[in-house]
C-alpha atoms as a PDB file:
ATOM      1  CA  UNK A   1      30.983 -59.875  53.653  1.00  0.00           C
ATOM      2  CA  UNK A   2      28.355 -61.684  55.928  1.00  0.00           C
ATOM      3  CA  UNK A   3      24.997 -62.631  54.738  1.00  0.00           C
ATOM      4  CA  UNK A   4      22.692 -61.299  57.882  1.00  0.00           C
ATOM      5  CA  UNK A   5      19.622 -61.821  56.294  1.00  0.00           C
ATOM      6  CA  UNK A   6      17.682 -64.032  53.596  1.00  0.00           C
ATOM      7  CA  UNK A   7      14.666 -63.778  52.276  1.00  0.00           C
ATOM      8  CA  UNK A   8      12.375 -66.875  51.194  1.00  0.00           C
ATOM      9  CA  UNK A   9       9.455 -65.986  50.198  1.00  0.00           C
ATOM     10  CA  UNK A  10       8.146 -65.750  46.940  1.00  0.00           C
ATOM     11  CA  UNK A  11       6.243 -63.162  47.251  1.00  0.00           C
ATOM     12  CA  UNK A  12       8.133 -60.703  49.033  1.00  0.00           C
ATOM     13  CA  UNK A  13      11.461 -60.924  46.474  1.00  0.00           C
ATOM     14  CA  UNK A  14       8.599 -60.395  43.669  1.00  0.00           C
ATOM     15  CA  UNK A  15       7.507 -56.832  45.755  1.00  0.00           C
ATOM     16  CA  UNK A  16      10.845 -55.708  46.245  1.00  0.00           C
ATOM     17  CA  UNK A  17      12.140 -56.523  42.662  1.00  0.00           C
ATOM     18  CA  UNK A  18       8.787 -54.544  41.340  1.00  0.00           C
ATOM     19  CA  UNK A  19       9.209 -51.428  43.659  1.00  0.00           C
ATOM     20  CA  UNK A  20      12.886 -51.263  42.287  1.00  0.00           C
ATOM     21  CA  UNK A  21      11.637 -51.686  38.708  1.00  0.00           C
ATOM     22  CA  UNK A  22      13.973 -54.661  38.360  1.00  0.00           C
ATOM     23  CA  UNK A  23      11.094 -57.277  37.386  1.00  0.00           C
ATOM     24  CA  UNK A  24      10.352 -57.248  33.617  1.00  0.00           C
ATOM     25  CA  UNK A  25       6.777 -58.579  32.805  1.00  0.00           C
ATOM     26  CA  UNK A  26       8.162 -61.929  31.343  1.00  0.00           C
ATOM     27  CA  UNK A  27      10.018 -62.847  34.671  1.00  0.00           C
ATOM     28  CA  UNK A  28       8.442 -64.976  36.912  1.00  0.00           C
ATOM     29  CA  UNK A  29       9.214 -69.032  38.204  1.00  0.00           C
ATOM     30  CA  UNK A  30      10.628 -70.694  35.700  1.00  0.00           C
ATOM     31  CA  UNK A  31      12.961 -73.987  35.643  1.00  0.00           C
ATOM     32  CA  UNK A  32      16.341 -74.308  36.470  1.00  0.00           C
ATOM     33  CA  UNK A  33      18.969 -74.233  33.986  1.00  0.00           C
ATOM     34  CA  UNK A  34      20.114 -77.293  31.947  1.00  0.00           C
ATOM     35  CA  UNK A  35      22.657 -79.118  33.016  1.00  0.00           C
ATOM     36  CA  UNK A  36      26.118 -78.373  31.150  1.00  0.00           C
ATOM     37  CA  UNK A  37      27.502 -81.897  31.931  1.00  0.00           C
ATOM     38  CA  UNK A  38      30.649 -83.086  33.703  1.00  0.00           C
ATOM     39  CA  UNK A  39      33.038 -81.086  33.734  1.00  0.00           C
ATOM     40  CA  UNK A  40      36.704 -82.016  33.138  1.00  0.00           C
ATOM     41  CA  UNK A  41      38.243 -83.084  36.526  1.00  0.00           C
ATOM     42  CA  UNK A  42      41.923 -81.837  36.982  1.00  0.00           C
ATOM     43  CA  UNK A  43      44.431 -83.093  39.973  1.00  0.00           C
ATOM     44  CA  UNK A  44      46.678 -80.916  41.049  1.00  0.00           C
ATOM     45  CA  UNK A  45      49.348 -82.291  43.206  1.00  0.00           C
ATOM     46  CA  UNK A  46      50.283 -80.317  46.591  1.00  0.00           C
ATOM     47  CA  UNK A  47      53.551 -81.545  48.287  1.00  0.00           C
ATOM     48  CA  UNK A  48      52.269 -80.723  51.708  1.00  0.00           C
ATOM     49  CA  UNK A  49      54.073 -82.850  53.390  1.00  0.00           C
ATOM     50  CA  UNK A  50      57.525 -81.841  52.344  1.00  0.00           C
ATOM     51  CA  UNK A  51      60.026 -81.164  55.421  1.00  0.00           C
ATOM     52  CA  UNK A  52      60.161 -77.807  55.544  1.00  0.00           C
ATOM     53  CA  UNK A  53      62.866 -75.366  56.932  1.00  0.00           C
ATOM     54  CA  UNK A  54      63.210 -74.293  60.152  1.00  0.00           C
ATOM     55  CA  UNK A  55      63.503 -70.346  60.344  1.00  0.00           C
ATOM     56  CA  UNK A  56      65.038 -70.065  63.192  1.00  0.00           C
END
């Protein structure tokens, strides 16, 4: 999938979320969500630099 076009302005999502009745009354701006923290960090090791074998 390829994003071909984005839209920016304000305005114009609100129209197009209206006219497809997808825009309650109470939606509008609002702030972004809270922060949930740091999350746990996990290292995997990858051996990528194994020898491998050759097919042939």
């Amino acid at each position: 999938m390829k994003v071909i076009a984005v839209i920016e302005d304000e305005e114009v999502i609100y129209r197009i979320l209206a006219h497809l009745h997808l825009l309650a009354p109470e939606d509008g701006p609002r702030a972004p969500p809270k922060s949930a923290g740091l999350r746990e960090l996990i290292y995997e090791p990858v051996f990528d630099d194994l020898p491998w074998m050759d097919p042939a």
